[in-house]
N, C-alpha and C. Protein backbone atom coordinates (compact mmCIF):
# COMPACT_ATOMS: atom_id res chain seq x y z
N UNK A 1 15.51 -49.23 65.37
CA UNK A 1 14.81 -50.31 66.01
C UNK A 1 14.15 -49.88 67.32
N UNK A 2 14.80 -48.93 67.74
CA UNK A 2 14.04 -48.07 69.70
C UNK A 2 12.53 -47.47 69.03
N UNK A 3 12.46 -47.05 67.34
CA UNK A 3 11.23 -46.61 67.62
C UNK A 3 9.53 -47.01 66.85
N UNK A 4 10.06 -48.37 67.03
CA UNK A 4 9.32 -49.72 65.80
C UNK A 4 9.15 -50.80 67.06
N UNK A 5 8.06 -51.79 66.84
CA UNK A 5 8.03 -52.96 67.27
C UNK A 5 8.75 -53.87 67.39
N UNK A 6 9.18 -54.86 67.69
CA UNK A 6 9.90 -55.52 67.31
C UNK A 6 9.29 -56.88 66.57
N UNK A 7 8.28 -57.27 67.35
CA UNK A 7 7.13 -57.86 66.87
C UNK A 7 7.10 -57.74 65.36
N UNK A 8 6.21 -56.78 65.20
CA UNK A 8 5.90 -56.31 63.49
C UNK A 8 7.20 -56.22 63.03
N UNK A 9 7.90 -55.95 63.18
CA UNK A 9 9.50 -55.64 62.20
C UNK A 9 9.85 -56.79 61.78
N UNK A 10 9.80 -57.90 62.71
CA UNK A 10 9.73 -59.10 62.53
C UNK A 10 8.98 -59.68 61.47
N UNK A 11 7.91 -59.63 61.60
CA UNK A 11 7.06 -60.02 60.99
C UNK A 11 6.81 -59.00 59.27
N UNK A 12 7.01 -57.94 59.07
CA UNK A 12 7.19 -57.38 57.63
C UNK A 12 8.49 -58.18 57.48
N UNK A 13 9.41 -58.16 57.96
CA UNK A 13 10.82 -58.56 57.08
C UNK A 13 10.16 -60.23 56.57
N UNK A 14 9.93 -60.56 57.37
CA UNK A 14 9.34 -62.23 57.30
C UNK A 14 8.57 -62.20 55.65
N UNK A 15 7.45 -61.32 55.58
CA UNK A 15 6.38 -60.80 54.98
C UNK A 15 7.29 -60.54 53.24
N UNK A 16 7.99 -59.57 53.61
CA UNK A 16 8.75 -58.85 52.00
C UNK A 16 9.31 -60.44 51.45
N UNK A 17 10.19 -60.78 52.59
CA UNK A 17 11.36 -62.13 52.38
C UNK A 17 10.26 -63.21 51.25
N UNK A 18 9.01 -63.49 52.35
CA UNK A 18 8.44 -64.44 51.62
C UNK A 18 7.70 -64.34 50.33
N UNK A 19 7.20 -62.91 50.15
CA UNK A 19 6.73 -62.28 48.96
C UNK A 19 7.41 -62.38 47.65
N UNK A 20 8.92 -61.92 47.80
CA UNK A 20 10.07 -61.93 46.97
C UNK A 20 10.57 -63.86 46.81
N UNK A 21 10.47 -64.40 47.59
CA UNK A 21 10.68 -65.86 46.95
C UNK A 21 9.41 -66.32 46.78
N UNK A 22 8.53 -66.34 47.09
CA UNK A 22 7.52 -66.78 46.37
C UNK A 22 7.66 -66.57 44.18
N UNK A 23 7.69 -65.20 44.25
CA UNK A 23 7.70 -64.69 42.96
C UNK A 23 8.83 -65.74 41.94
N UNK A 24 10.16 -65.66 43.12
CA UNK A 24 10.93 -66.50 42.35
C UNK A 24 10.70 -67.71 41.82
N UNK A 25 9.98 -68.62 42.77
CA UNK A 25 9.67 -70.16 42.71
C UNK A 25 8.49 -70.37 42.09
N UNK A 26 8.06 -69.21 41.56
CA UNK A 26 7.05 -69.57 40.59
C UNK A 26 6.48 -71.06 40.08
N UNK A 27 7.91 -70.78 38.92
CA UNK A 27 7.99 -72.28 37.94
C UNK A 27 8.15 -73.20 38.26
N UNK A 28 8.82 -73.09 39.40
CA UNK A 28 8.90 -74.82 40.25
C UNK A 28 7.63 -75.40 40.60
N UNK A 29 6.72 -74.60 41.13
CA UNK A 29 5.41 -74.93 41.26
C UNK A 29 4.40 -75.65 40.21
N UNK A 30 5.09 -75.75 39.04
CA UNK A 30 4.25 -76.40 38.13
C UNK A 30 4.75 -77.75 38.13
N UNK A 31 5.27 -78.20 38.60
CA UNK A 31 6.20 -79.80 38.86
C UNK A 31 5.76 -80.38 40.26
N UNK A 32 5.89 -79.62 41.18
CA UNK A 32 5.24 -80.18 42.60
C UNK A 32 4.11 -81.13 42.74
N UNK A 33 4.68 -82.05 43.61
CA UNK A 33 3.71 -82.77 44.09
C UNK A 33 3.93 -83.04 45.65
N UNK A 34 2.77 -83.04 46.52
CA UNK A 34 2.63 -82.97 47.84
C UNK A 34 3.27 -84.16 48.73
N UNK A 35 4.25 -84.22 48.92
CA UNK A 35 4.90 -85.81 49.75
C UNK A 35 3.91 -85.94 50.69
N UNK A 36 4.15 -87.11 51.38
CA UNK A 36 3.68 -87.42 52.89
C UNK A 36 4.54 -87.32 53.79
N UNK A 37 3.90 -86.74 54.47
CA UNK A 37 4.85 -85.99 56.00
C UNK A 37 4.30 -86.22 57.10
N UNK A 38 5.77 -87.04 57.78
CA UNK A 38 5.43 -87.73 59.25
C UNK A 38 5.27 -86.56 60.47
N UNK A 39 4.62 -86.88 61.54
CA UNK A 39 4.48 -85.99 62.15
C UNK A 39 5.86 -85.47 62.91
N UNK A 40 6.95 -86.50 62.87
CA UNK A 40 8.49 -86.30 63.11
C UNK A 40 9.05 -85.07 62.32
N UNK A 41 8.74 -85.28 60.91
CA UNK A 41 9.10 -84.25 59.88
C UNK A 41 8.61 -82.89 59.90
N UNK A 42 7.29 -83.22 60.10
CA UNK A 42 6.25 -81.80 60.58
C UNK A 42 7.05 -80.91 62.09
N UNK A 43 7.43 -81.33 63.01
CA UNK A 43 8.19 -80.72 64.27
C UNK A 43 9.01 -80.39 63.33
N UNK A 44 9.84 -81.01 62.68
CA UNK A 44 11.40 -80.32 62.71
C UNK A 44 10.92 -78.84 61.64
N UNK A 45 10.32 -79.06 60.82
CA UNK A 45 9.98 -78.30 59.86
C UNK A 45 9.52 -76.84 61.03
N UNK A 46 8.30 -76.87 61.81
CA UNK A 46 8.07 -75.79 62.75
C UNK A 46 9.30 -75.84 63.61
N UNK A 47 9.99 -76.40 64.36
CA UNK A 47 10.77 -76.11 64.49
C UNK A 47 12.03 -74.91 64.26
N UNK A 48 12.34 -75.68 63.25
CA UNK A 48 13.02 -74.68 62.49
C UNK A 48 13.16 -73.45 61.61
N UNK A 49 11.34 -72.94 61.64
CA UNK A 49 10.99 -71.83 61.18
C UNK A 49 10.78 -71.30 62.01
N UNK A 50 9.98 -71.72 63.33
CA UNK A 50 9.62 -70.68 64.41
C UNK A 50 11.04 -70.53 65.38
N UNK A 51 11.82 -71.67 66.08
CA UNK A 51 13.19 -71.43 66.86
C UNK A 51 13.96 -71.06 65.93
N UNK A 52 14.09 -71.63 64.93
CA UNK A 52 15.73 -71.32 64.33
C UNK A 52 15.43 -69.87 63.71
N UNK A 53 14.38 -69.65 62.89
CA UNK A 53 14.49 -68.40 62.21
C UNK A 53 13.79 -67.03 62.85
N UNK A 54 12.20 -67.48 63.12
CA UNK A 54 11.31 -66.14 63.96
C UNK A 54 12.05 -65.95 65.08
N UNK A 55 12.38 -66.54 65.80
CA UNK A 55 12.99 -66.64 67.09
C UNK A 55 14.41 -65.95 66.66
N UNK A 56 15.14 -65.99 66.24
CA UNK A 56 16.49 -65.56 66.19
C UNK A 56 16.21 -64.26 65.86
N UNK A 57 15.30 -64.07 64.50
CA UNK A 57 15.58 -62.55 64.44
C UNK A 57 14.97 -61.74 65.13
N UNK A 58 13.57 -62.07 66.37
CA UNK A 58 13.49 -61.01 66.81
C UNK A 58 14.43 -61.04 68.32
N UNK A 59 14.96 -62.16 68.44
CA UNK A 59 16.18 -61.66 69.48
C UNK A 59 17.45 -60.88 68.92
N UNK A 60 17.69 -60.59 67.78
CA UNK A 60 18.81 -59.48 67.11
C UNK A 60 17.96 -58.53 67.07
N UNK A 61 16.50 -58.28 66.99
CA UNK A 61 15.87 -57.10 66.74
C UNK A 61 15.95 -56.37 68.04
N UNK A 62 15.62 -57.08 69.37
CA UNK A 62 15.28 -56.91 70.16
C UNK A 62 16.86 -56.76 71.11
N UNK A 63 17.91 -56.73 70.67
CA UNK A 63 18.75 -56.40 71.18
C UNK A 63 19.68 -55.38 70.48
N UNK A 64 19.16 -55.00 69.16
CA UNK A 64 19.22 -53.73 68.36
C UNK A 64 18.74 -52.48 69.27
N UNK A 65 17.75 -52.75 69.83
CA UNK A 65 16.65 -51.85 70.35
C UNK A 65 17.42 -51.85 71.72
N UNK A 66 18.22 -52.33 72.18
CA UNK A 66 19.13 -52.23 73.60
C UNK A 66 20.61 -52.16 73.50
N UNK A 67 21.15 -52.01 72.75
CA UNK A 67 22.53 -52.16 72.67
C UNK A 67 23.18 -51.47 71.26
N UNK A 68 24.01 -51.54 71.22
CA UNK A 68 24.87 -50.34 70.21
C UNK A 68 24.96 -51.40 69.24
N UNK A 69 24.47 -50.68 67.95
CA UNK A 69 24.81 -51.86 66.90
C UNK A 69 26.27 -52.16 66.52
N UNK A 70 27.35 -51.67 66.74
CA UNK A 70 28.46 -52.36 66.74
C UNK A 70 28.80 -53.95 67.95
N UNK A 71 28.23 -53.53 69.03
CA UNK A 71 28.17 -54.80 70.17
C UNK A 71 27.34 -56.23 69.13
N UNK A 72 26.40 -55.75 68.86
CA UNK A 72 25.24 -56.52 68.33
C UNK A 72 26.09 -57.34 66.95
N UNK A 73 27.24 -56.32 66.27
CA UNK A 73 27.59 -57.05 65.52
C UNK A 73 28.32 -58.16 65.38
N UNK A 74 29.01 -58.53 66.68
CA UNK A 74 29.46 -59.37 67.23
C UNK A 74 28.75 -61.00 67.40
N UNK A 75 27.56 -60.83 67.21
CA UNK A 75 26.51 -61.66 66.88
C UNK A 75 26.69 -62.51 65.65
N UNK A 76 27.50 -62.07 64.66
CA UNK A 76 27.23 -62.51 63.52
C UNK A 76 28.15 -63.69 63.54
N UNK A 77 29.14 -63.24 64.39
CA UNK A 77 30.32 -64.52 64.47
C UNK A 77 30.45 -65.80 65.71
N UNK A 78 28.96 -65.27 66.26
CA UNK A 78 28.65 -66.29 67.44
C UNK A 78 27.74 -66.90 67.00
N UNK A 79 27.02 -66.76 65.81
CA UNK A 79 25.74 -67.55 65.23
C UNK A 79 26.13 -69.06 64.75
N UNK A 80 27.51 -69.32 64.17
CA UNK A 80 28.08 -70.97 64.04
C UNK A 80 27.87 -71.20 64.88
N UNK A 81 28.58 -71.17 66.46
CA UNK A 81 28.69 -71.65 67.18
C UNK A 81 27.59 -71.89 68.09
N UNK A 82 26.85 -71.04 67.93
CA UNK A 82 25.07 -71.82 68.45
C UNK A 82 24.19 -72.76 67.49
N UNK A 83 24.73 -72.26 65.98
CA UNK A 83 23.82 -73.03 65.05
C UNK A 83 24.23 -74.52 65.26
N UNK A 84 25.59 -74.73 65.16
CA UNK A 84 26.43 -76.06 65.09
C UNK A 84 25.65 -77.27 66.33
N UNK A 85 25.88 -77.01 67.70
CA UNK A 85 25.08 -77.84 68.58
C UNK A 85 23.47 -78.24 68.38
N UNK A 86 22.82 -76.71 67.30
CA UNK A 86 21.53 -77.29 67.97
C UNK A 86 21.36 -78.06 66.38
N UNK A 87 21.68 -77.91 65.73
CA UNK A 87 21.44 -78.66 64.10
C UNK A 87 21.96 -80.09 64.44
């Protein structure tokens, strides 16, 4: 991670992730139909893709790139306890 962006790293993992479920959800796509979405619904939705998810991983990326990945792993068991308040 010291010799990559963190930015872009971010953003390919984002990239593969969404590539690979897309492929999956194929077939569901032939059933869809477009709801109406309040602009209440619309926040939580950005919300929760840009804070809860872009946001989280490039602060693990970005503290990959500063700290020993055993410290960092310690992260994994503090993530309830931040997810829990803000959900």
């Amino acid at each position: 991670m010291e010799k990559y962006d963190r930015l872009w790293t971010t953003t390919w993992i984002f990239f593969f992730g969404s590539l690979g479920l897309s492929l999956i959800s194929i077939p569901s796509w032939m059933d869809f139909k477009v709801p109406l979405v309040e602009n209440r619904l619309l926040f939580a939705l950005l919300y929760a893709v840009v804070g809860g998810t872009i946001f989280t991983y490039f602060l693990n990326i970005w503290t990959l790139a500063r700290a020993k990945s055993s410290s960092v792993a310690i992260f994994v068991y503090l993530q309830p306890l931040v997810a829990i308040p803000i959900a």
